[in-house]
Structure formats: structure tokens, C-alpha cells
PDB file of N, CA and C in Angstrom:
ATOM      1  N   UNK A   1     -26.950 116.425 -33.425  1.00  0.00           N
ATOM      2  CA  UNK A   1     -27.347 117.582 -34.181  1.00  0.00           C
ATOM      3  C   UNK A   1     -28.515 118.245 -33.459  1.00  0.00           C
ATOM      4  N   UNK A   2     -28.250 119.338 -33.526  1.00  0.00           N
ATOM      5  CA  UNK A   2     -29.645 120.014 -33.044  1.00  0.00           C
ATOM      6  C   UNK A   2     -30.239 121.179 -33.714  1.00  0.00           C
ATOM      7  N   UNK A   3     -31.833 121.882 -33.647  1.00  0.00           N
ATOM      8  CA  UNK A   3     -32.276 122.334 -34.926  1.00  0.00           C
ATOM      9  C   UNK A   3     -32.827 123.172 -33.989  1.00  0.00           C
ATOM     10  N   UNK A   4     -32.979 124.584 -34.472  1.00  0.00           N
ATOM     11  CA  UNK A   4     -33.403 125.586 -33.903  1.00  0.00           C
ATOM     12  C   UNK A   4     -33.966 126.792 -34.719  1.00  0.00           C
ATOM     13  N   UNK A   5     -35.557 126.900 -34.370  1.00  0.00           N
ATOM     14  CA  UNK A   5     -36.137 127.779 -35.097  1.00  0.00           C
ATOM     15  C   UNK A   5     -36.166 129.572 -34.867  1.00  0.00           C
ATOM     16  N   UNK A   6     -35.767 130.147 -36.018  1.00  0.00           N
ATOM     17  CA  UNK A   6     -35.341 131.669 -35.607  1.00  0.00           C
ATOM     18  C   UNK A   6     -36.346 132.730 -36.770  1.00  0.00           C
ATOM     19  N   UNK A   7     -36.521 133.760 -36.304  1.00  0.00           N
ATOM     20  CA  UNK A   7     -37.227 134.647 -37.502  1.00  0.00           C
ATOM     21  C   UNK A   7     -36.388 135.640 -38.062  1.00  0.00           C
ATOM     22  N   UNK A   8     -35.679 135.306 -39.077  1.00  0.00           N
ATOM     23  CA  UNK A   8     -34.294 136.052 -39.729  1.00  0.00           C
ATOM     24  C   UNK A   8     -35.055 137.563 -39.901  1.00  0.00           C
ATOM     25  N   UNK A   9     -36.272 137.410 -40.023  1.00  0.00           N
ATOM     26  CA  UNK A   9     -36.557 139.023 -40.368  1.00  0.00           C
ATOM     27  C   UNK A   9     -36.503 139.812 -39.142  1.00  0.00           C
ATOM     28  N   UNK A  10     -36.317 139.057 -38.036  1.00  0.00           N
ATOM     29  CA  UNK A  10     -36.262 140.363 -36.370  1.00  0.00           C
ATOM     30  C   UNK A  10     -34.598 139.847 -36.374  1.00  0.00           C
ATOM     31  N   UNK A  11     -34.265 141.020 -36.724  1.00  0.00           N
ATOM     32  CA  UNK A  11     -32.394 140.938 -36.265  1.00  0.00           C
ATOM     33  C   UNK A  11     -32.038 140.737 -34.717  1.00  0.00           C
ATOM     34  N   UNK A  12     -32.613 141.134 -33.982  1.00  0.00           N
ATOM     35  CA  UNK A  12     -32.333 140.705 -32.783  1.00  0.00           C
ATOM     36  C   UNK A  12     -32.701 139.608 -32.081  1.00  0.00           C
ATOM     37  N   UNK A  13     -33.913 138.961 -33.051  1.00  0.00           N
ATOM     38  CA  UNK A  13     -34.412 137.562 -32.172  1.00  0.00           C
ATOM     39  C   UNK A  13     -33.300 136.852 -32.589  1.00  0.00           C
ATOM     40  N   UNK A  14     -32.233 137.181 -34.375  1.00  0.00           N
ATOM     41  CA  UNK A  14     -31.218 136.366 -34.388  1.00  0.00           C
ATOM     42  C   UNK A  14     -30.104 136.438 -33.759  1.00  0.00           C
ATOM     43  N   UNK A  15     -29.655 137.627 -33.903  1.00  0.00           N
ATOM     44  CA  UNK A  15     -28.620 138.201 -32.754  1.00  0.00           C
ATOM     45  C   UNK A  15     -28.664 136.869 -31.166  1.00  0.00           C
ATOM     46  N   UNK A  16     -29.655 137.185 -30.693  1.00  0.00           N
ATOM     47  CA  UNK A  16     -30.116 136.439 -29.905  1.00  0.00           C
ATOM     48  C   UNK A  16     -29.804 134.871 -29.525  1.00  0.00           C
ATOM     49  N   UNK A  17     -30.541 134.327 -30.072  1.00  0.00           N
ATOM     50  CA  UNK A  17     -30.158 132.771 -30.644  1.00  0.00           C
ATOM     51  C   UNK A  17     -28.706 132.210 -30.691  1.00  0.00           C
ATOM     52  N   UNK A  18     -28.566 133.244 -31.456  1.00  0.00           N
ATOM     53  CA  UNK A  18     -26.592 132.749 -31.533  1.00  0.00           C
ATOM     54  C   UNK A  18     -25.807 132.916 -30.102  1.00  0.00           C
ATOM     55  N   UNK A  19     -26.323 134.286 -29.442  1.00  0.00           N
ATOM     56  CA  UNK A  19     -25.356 134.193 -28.540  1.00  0.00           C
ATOM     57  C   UNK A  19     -25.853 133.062 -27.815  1.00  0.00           C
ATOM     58  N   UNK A  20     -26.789 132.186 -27.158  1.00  0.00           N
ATOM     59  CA  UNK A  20     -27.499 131.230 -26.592  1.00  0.00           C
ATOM     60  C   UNK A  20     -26.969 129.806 -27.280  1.00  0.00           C
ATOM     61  N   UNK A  21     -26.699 129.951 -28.616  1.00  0.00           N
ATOM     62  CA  UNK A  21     -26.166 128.592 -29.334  1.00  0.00           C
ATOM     63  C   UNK A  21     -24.572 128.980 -29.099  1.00  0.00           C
ATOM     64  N   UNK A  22     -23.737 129.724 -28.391  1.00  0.00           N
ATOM     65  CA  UNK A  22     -22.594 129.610 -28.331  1.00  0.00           C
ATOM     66  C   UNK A  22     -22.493 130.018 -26.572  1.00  0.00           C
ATOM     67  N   UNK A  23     -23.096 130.191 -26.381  1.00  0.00           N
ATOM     68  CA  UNK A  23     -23.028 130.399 -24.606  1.00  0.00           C
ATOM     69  C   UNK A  23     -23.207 128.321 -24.465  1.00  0.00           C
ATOM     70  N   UNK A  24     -24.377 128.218 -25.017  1.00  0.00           N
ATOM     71  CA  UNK A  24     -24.474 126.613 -24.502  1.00  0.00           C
ATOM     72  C   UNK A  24     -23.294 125.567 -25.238  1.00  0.00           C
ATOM     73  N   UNK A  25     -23.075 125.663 -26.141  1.00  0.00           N
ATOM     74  CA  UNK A  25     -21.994 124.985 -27.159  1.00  0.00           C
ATOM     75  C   UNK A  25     -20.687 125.291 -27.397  1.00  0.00           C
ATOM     76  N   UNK A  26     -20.551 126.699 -27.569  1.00  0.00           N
ATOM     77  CA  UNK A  26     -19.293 126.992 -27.638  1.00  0.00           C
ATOM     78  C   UNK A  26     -18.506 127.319 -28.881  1.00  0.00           C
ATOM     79  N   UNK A  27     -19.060 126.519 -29.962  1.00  0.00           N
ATOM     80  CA  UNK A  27     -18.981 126.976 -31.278  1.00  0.00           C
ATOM     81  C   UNK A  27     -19.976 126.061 -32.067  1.00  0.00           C
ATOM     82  N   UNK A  28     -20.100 126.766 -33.167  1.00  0.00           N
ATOM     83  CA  UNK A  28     -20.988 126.182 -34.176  1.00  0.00           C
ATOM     84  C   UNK A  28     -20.359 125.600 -35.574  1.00  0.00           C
ATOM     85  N   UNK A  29     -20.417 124.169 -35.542  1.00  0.00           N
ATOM     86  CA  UNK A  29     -19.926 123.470 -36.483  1.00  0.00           C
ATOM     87  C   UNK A  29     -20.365 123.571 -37.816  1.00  0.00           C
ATOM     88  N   UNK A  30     -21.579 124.201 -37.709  1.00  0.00           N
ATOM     89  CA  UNK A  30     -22.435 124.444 -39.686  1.00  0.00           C
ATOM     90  C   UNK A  30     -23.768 124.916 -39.517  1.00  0.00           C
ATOM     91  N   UNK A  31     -24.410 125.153 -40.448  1.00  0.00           N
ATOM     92  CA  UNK A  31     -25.399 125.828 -40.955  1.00  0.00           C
ATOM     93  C   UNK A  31     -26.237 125.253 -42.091  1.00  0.00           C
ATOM     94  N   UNK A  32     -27.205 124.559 -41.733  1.00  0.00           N
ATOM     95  CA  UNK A  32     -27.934 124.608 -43.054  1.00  0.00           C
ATOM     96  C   UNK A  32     -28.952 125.846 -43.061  1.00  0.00           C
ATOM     97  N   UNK A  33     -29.121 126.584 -43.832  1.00  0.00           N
ATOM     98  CA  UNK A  33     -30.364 127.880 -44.284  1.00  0.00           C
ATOM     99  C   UNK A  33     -31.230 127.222 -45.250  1.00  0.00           C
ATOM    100  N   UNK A  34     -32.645 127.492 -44.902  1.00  0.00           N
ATOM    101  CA  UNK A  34     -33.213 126.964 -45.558  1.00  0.00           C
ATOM    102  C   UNK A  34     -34.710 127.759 -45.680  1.00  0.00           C
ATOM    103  N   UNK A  35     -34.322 129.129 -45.184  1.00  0.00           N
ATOM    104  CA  UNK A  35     -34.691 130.122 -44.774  1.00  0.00           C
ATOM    105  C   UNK A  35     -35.956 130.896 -46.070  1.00  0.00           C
ATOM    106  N   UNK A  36     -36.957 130.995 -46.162  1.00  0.00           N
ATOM    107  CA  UNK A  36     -37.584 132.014 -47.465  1.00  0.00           C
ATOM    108  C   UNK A  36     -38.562 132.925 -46.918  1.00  0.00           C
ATOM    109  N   UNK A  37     -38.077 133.595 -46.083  1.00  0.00           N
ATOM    110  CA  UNK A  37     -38.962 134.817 -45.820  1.00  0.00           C
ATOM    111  C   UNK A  37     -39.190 135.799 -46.711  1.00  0.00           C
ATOM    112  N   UNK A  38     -40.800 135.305 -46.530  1.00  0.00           N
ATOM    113  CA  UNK A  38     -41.619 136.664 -47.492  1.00  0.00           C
ATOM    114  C   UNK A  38     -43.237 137.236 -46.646  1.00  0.00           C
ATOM    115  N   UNK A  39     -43.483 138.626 -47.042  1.00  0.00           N
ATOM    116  CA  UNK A  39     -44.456 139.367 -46.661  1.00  0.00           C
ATOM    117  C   UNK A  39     -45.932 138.322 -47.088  1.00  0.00           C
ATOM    118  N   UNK A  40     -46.694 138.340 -46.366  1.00  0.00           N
ATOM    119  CA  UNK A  40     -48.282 138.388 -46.597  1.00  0.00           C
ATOM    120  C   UNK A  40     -48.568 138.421 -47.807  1.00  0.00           C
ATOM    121  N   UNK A  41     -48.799 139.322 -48.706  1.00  0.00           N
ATOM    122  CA  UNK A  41     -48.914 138.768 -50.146  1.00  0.00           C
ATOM    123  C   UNK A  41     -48.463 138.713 -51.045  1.00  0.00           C
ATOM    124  N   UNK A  42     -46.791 137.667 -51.059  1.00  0.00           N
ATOM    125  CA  UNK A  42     -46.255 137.169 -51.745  1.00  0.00           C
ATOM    126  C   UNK A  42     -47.257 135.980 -52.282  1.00  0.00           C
ATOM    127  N   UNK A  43     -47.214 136.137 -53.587  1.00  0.00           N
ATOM    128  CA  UNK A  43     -48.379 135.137 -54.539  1.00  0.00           C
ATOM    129  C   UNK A  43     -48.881 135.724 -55.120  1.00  0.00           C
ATOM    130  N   UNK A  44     -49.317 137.481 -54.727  1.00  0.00           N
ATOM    131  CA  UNK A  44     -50.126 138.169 -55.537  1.00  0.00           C
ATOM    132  C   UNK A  44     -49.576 138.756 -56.516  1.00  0.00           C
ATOM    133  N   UNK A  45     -50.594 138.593 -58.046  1.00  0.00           N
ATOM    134  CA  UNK A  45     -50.100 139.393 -58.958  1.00  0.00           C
ATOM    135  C   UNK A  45     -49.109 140.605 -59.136  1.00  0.00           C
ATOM    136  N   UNK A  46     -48.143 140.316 -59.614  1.00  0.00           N
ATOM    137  CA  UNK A  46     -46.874 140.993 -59.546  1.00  0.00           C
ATOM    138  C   UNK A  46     -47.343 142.600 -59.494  1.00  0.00           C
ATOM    139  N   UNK A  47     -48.353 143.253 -60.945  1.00  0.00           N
ATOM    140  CA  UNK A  47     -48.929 144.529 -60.998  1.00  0.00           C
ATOM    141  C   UNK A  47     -50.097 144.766 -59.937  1.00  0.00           C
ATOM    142  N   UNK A  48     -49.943 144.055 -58.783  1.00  0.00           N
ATOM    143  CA  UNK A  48     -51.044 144.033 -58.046  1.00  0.00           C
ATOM    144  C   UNK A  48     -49.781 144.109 -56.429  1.00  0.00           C
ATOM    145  N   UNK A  49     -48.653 144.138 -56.623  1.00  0.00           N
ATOM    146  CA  UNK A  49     -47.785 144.470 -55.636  1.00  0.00           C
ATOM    147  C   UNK A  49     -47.546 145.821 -55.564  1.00  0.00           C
ATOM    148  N   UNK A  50     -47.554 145.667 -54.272  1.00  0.00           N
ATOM    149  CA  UNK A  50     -46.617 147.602 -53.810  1.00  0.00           C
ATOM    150  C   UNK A  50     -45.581 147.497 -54.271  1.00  0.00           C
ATOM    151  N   UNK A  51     -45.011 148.830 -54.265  1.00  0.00           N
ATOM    152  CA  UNK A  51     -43.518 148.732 -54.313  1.00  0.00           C
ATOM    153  C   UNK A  51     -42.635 148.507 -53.051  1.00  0.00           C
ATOM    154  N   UNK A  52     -43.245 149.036 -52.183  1.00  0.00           N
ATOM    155  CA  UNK A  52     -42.817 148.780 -50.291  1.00  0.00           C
ATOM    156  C   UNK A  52     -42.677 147.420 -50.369  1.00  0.00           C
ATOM    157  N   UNK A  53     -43.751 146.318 -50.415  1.00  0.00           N
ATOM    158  CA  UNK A  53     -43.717 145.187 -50.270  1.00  0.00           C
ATOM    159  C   UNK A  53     -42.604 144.590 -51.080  1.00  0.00           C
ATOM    160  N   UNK A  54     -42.598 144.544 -52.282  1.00  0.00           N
ATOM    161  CA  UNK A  54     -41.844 143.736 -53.077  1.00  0.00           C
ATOM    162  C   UNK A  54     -40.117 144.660 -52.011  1.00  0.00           C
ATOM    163  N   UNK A  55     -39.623 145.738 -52.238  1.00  0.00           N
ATOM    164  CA  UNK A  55     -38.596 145.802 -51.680  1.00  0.00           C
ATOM    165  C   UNK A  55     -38.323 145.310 -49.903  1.00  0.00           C
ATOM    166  N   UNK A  56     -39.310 145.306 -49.071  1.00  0.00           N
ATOM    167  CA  UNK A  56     -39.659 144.330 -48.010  1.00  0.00           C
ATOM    168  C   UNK A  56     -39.029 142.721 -48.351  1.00  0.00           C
ATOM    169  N   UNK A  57     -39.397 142.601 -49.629  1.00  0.00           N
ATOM    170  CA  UNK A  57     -39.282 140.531 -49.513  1.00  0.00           C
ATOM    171  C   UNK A  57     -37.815 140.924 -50.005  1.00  0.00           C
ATOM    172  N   UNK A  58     -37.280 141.416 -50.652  1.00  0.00           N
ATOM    173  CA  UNK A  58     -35.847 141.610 -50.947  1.00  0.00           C
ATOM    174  C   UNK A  58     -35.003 141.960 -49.811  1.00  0.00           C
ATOM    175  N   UNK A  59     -35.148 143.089 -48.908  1.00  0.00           N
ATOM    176  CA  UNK A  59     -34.719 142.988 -47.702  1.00  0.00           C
ATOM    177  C   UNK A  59     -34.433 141.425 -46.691  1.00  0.00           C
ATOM    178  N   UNK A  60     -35.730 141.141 -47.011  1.00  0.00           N
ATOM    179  CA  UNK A  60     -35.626 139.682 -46.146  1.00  0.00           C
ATOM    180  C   UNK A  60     -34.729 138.557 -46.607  1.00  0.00           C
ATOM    181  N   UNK A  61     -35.189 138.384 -48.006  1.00  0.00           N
ATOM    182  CA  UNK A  61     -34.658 137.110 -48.418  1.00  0.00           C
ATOM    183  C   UNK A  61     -33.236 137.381 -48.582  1.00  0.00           C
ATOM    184  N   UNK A  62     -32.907 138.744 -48.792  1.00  0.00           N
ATOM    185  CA  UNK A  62     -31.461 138.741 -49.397  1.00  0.00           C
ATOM    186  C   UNK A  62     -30.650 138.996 -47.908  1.00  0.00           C
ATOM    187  N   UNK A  63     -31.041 140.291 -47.136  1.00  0.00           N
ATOM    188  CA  UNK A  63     -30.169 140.955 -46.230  1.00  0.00           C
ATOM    189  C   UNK A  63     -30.734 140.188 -45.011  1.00  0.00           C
ATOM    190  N   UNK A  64     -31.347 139.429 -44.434  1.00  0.00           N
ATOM    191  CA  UNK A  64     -31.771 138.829 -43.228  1.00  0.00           C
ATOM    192  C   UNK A  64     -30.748 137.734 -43.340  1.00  0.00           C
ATOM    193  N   UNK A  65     -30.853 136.857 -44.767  1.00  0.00           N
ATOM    194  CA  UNK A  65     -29.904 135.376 -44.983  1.00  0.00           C
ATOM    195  C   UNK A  65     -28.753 136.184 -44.490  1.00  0.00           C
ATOM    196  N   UNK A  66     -28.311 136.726 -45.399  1.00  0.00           N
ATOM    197  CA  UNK A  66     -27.078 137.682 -45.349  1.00  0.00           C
ATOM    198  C   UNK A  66     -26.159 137.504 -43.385  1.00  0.00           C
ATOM    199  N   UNK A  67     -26.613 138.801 -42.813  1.00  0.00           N
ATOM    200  CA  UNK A  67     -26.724 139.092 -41.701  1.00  0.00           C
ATOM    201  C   UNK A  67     -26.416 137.783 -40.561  1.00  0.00           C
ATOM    202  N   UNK A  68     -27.439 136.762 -41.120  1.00  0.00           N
ATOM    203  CA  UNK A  68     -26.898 135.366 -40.312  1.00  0.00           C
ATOM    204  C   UNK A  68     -25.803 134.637 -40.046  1.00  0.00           C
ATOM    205  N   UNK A  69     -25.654 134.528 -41.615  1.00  0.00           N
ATOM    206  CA  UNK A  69     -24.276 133.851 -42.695  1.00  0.00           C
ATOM    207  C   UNK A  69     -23.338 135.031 -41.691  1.00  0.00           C
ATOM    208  N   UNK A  70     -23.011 136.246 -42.027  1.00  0.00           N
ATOM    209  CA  UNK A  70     -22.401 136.979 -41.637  1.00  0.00           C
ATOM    210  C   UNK A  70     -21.532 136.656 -40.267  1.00  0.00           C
ATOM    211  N   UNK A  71     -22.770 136.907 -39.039  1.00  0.00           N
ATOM    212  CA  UNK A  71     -22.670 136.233 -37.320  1.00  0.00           C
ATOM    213  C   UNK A  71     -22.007 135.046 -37.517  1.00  0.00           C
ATOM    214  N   UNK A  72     -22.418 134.093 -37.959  1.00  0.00           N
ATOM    215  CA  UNK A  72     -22.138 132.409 -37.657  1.00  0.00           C
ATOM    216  C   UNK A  72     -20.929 132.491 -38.230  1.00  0.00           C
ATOM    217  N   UNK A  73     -20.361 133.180 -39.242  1.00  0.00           N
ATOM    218  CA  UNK A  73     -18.907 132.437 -40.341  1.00  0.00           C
ATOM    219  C   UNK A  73     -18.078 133.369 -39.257  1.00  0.00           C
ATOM    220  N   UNK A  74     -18.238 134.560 -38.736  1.00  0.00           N
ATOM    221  CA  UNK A  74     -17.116 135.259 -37.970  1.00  0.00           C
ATOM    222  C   UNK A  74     -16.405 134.020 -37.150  1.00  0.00           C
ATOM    223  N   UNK A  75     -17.914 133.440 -36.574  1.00  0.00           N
ATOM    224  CA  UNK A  75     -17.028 132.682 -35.197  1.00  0.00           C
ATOM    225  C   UNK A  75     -16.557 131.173 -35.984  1.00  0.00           C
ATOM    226  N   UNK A  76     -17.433 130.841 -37.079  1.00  0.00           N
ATOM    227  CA  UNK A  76     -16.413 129.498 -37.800  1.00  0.00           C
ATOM    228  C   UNK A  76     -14.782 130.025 -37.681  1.00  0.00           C
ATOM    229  N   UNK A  77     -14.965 131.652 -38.320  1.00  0.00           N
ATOM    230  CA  UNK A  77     -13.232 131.376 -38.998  1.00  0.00           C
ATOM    231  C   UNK A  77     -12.433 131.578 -37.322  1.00  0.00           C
ATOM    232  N   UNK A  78     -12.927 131.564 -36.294  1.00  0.00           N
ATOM    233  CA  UNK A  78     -12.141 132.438 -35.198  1.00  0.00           C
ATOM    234  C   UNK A  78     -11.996 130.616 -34.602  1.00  0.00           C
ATOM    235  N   UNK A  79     -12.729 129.887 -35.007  1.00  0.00           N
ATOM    236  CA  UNK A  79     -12.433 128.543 -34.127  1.00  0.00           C
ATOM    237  C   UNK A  79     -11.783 127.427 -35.531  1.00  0.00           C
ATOM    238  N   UNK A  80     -11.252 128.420 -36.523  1.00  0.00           N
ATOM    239  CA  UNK A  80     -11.116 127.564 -37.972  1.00  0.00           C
ATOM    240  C   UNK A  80     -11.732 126.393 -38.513  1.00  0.00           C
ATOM    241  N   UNK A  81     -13.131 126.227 -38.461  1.00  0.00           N
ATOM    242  CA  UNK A  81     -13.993 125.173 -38.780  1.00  0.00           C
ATOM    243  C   UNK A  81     -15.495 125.620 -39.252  1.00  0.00           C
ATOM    244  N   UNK A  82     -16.059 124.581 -39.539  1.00  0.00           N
ATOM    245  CA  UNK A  82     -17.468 125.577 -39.699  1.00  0.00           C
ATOM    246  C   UNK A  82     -17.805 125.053 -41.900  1.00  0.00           C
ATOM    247  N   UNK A  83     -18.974 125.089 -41.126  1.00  0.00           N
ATOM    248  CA  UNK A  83     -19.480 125.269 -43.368  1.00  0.00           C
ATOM    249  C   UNK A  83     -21.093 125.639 -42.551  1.00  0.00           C
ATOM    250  N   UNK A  84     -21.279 126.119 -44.205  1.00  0.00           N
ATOM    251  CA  UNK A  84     -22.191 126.814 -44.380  1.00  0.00           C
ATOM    252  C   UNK A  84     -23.068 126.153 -45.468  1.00  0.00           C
ATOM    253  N   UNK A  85     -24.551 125.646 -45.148  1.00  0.00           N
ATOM    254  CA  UNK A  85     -25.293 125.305 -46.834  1.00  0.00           C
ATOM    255  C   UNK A  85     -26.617 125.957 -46.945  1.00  0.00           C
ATOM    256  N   UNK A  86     -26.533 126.544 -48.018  1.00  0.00           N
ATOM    257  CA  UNK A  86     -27.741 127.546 -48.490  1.00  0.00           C
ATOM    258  C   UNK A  86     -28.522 126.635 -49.306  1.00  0.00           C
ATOM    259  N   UNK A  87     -29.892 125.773 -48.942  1.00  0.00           N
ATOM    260  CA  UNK A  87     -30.404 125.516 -49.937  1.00  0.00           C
ATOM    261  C   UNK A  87     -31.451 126.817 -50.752  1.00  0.00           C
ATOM    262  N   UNK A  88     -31.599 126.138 -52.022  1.00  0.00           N
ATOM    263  CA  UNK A  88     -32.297 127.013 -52.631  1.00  0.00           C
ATOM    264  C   UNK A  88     -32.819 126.950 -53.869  1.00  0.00           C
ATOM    265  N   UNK A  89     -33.776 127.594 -54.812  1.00  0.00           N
ATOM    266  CA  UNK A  89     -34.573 127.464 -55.568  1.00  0.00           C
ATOM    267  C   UNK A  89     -33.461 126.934 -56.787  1.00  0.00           C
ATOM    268  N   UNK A  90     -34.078 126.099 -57.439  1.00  0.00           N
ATOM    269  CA  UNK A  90     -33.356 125.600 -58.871  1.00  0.00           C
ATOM    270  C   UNK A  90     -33.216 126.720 -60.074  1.00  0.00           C
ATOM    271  N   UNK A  91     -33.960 127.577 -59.941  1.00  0.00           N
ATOM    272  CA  UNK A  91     -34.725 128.490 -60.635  1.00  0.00           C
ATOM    273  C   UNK A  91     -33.683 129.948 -60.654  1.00  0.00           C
ATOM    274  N   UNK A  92     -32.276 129.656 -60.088  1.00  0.00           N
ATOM    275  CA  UNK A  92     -31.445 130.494 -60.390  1.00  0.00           C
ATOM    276  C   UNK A  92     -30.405 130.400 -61.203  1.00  0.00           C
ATOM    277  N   UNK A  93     -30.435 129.046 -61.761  1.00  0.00           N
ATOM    278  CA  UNK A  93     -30.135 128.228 -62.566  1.00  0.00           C
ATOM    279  C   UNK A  93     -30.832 127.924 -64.234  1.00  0.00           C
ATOM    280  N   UNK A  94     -31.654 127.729 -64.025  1.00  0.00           N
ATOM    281  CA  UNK A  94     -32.665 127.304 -65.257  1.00  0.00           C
ATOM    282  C   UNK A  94     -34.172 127.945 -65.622  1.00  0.00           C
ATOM    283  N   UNK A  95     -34.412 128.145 -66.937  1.00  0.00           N
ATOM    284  CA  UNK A  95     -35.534 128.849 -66.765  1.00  0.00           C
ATOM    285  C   UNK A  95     -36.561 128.175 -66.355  1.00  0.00           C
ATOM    286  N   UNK A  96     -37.433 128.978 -66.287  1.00  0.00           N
ATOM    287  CA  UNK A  96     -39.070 129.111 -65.689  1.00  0.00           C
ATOM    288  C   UNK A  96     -39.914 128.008 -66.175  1.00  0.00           C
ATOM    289  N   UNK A  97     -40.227 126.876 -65.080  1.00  0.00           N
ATOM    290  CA  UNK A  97     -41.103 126.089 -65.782  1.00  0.00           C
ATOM    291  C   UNK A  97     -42.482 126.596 -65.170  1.00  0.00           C
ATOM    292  N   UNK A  98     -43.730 127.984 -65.145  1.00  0.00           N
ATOM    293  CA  UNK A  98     -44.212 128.006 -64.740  1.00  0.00           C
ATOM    294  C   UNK A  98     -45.514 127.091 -64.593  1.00  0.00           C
ATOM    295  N   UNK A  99     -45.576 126.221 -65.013  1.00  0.00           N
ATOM    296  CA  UNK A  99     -46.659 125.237 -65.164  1.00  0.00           C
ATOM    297  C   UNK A  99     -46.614 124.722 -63.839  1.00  0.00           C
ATOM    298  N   UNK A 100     -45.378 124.375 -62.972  1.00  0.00           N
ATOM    299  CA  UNK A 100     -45.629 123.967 -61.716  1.00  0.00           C
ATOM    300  C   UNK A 100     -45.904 125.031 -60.862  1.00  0.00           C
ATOM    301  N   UNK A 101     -46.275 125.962 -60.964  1.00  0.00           N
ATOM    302  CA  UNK A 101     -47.415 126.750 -59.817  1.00  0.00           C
ATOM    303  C   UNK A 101     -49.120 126.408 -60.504  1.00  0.00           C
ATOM    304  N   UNK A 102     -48.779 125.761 -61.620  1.00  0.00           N
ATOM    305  CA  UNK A 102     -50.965 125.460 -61.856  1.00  0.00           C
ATOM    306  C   UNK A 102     -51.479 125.248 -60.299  1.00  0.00           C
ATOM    307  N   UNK A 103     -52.584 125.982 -60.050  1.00  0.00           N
ATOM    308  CA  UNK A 103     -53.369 125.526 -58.956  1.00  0.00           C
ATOM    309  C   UNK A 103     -52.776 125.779 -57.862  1.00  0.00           C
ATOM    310  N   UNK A 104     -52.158 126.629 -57.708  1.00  0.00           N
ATOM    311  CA  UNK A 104     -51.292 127.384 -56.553  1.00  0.00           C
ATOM    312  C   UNK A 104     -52.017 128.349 -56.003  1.00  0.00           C
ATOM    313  N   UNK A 105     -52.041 129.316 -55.567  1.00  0.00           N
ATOM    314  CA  UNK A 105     -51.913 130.374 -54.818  1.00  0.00           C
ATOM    315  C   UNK A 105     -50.526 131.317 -55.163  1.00  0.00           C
ATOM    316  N   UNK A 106     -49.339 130.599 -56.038  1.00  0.00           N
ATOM    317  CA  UNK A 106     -48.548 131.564 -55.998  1.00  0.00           C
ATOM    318  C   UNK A 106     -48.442 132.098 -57.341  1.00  0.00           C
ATOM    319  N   UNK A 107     -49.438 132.730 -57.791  1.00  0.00           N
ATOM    320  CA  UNK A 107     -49.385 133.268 -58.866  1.00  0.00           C
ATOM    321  C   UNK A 107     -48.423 134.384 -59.397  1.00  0.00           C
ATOM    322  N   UNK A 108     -47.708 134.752 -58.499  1.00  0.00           N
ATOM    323  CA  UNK A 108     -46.658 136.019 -58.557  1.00  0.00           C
ATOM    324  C   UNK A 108     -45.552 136.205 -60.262  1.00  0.00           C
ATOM    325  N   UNK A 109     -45.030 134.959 -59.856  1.00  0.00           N
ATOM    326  CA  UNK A 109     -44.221 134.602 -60.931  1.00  0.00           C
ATOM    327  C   UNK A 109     -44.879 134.123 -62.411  1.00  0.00           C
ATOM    328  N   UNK A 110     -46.154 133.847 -62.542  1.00  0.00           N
ATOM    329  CA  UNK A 110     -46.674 133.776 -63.496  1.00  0.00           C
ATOM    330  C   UNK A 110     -47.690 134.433 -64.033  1.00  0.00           C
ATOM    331  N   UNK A 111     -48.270 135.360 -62.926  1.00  0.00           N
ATOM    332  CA  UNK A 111     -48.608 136.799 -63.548  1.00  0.00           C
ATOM    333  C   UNK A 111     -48.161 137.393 -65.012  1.00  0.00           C
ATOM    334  N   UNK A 112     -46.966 137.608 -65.498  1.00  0.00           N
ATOM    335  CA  UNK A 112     -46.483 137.917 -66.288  1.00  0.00           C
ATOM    336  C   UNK A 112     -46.894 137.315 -67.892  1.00  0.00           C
ATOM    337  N   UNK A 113     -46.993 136.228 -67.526  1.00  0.00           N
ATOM    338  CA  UNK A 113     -47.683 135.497 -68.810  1.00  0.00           C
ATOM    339  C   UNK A 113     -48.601 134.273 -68.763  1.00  0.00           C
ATOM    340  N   UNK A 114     -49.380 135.006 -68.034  1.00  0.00           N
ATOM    341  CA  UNK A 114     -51.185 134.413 -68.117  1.00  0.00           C
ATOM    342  C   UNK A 114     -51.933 135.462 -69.307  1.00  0.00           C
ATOM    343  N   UNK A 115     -52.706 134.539 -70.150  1.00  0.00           N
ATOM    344  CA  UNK A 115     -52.889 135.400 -71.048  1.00  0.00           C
ATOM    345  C   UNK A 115     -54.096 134.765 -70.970  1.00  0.00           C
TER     346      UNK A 115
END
């Protein structure tokens, strides 16, 4: 197995990478993503965000993963093999236990109801 670090938010450093992981290999057997790119002050009070920024971390987290998944599954289905695993927050699933950010820095998500 081998592990290789990429910055999903520069499309071309990924672009990149891949062609280099299939020039040396030849195809790519899987994917774990494990990927959470976010701007500088992700943590800060939600009414204390831009609107630029917050649509910035949506760009990233959603259309950067995206874009990857995209590259890598073309050439799974062209060599018929290949998986893909997205880990990811529990929290798309179940509600909000915000008590586990106490004493964080990521106050973002619990902005909302600090009273």
C-alpha cells in the first residue's frame, strides 16, 4: 500500500498526482478520502463568518472531494476494479452532541446555542 499526500483545494496539484500515481502503477486499486478542507477561520463564530468564506469551505469540502472521486473512478471503471471509501463525520447521521467541542477552538457549530 502506499499513501500520498495531495491539496484537493489546488485542482491541478491533484490533476497532477494522479497522472504520476498511474504513470508509476498503472492503475489504482482504491481510495480512502479522508480529506476536510477548510479556510483559516473555520471555528469562528458562525455570525462572525463571511459569506465568501463559508461558501469557500463548501467549495472545498464538497467540489474538491468531488473532482477527485470523479478522476480516480473514470480509470477504476476503464480497468473494471477499484472502490472508493469516504470517511466521515457521524454527524450526518445523528444529531448534535455539541458538548464535545467544550474547550475547543471550534466553536462554529455551537455558536448557535451558547447562551
Amino acid at each position: 500500500m502506499h499513501r500520498y499526500k495531495v491539496d484537493l483545494t489546488h485542482q491541478e496539484e491533484t490533476e497532477n498526482i494522479l497522472i504520476k500515481l498511474f504513470e508509476a502503477y498503472h492503475h489504482i486499486d482504491g481510495l480512502v478520502n479522508n480529506a476536510y478542507p477548510r479556510t483559516k477561520d473555520w471555528g469562528t463564530k458562525m455570525e462572525e463568518v463571511a459569506l465568501s468564506s463559508f461558501r469557500q469551505n463548501v467549495d472545498w469540502q464538497l467540489n474538491s472531494v468531488f473532482h477527485l472521486i470523479q478522476l480516480i473512478s473514470n480509470h477504476m471503471i476503464e480497468f473494471n476494479q477499484g472502490s472508493v471509501v469516504n470517511i466521515a463525520s457521524i454527524y450526518g447521521i445523528v444529531g448534535n452532541d455539541f458538548t464535545l467541542y467544550d474547550n475547543t477552538n471550534l466553536t462554529f457549530a455551537c455558536s448557535l446555542f451558547s447562551y
